[in-house]
Protein backbone atom coordinates (compact mmCIF):
# COMPACT_ATOMS: atom_id res chain seq x y z
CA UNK A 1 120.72 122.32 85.95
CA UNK A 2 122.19 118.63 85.50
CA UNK A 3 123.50 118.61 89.20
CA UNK A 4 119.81 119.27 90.36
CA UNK A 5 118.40 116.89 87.60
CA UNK A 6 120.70 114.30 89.51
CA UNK A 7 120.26 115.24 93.13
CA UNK A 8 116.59 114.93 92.47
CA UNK A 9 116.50 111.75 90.77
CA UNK A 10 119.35 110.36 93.47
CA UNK A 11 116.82 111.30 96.62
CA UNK A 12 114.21 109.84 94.60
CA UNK A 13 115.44 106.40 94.46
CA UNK A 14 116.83 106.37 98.17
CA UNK A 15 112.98 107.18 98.80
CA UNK A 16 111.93 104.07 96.95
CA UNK A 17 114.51 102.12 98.67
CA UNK A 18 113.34 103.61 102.33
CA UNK A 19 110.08 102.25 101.17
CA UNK A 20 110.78 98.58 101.06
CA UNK A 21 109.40 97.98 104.67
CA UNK A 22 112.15 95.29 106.37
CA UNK A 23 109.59 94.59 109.29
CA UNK A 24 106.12 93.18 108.96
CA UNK A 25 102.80 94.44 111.35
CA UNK A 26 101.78 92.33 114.23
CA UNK A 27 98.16 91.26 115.46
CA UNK A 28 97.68 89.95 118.85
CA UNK A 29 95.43 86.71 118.64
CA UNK A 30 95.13 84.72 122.62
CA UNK A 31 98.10 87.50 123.80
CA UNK A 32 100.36 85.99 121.29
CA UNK A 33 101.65 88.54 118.31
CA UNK A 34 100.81 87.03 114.95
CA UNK A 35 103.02 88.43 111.67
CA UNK A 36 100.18 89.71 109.61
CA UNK A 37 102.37 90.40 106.78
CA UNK A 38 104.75 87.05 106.58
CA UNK A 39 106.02 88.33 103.08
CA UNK A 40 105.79 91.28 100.77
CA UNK A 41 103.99 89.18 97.70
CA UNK A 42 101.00 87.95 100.06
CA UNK A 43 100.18 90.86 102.08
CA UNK A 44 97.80 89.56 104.89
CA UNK A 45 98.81 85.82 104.69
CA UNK A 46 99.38 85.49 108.31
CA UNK A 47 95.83 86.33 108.81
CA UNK A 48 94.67 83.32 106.82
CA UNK A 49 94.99 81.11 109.00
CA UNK A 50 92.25 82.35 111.35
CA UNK A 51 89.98 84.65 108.87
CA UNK A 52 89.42 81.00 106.74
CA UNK A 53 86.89 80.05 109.67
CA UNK A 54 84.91 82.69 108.34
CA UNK A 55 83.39 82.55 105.01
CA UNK A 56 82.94 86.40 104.49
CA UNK A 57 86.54 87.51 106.36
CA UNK A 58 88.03 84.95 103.74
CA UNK A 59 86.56 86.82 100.82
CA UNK A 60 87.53 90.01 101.68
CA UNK A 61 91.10 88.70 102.76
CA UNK A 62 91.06 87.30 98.96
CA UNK A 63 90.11 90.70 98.10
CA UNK A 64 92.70 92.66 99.58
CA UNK A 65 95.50 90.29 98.70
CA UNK A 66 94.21 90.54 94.99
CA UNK A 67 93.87 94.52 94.76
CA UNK A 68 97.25 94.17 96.39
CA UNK A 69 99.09 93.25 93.26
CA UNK A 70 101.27 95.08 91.32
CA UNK A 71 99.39 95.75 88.04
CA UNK A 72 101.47 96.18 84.37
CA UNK A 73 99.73 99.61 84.58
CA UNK A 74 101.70 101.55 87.09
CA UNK A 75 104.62 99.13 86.02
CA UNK A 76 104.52 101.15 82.89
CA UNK A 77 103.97 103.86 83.52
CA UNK A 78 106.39 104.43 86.21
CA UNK A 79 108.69 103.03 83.42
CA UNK A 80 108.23 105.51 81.11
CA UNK A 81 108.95 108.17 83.88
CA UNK A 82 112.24 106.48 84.13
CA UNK A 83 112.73 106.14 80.07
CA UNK A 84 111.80 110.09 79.86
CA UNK A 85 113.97 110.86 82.72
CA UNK A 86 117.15 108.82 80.97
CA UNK A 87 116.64 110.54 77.85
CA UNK A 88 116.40 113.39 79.19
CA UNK A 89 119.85 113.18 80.60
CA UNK A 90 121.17 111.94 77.36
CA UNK A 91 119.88 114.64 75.04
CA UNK A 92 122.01 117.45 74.10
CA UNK A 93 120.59 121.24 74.04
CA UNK A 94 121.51 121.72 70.49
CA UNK A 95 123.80 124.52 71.04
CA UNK A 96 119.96 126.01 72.19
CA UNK A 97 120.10 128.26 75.14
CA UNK A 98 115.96 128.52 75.42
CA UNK A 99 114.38 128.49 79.20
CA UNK A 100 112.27 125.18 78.27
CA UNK A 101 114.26 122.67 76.02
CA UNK A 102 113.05 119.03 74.74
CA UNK A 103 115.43 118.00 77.25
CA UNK A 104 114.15 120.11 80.28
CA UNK A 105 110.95 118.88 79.47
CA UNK A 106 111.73 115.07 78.90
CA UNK A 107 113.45 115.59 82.63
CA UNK A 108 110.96 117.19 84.66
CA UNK A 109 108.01 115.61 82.59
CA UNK A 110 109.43 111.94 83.50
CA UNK A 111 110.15 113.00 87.23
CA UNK A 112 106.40 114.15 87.51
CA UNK A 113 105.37 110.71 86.09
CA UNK A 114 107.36 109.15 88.33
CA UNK A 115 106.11 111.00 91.27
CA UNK A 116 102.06 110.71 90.05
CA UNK A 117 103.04 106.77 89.60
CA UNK A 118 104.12 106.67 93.28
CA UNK A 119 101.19 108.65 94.95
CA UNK A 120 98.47 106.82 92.72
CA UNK A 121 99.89 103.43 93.75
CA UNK A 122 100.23 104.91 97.52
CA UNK A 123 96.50 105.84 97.14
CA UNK A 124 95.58 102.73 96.51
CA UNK A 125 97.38 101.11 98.72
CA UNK A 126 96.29 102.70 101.46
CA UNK A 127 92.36 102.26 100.30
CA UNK A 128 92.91 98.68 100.11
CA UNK A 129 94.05 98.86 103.83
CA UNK A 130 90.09 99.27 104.74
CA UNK A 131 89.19 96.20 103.19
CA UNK A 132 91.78 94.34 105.31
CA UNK A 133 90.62 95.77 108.43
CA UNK A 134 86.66 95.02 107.48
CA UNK A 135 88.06 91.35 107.02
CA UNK A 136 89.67 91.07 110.63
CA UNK A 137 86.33 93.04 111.68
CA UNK A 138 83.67 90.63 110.34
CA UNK A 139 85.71 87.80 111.55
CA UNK A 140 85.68 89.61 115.31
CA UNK A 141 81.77 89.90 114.92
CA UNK A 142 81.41 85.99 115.00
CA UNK A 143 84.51 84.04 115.82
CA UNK A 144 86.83 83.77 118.78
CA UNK A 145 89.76 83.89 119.71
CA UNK A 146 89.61 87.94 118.74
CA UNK A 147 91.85 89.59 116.49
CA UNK A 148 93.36 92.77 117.58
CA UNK A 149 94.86 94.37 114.94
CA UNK A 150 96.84 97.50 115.02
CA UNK A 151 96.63 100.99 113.74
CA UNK A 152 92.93 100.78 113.70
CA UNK A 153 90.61 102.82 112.40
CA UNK A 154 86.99 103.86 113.46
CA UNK A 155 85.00 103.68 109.91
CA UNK A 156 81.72 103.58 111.73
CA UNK A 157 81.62 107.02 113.47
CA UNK A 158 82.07 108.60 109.81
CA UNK A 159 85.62 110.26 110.75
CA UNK A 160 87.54 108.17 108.97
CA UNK A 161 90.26 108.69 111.73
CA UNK A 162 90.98 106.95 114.62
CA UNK A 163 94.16 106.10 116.95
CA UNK A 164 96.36 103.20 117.06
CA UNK A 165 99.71 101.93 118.18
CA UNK A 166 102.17 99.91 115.89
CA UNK A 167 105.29 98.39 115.47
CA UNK A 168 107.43 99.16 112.05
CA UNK A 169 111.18 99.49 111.87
């Protein structure tokens, strides 16, 4: 049981640590590629540049850099995942030989913490996405040069799904 405990919790962190991306999107503004994304912290920032010339791109590029932060909330609680998950490990059985121990359930409770932590915070992230693209799409309704800015999504035919073509490594 402690070898899967630790095979689990090993592929778990060299998940997180795939996650980190090491290259940023591009958008193509005059046939030149722009970084969108010139650091992790400021999400967007590249943008800026461009989407200040609009008044309403500029809020919602505010927006999505704001509801881009890390909050204390999943902080914690992807912290406690961690704390149940190390105690877990520590605990003894007690000489106990039942089929669901305190420790078996400090374990698998933290690692299902963990894993709500990550898809709640990948849920949101990936709703705050729209908000970007409704920036660089307000700002292509009145200003020139255009931004193309890839994977796009079609949000007005009601789908929700559309095709695009980026670069990530």
């Amino acid at each position: 049981m402690t070898k899967l405990t630790i095979l689990i919790v090993s592929w778990l962190m060299v998940l997180s640590a795939q996650a980190v991306e090491t290259c940023s999107r591009v958008a193509t503004i005059n046939y030149q590629e722009v970084l969108v994304d010139v650091s992790s912290k400021n999400k967007g920032e590249g943008l800026r540049y461009y989407l200040q010339k609009d008044p309403v791109s500029k809020s919602l590029l505010d927006e999505y850099q704001q509801k881009n932060q890390t909050t204390w909330k999943s902080a914690a609680l992807s912290t406690l995942g961690t704390g149940m998950v190390i105690a877990g490990l520590i605990r003894t059985n007690d000489g106990k030989n039942e089929n669901f121990t305190g420790k078996n359930f400090l374990i698998f409770g933290g690692l299902g913490t963990i894993i709500v932590s990550y898809f709640v915070a990948k849920t949101i992230e990936v709703n705050n996405e729209t908000i970007l693209n409704r920036s660089v799409e307000e700002y292509n309704k009145r200003n020139t040069p255009r931004i193309f800015f890839a994977p796009s999504t079609d949000f007005k035919s009601g789908t929700g799904m559309g095709v695009g073509v980026g670069q990530e490594f």
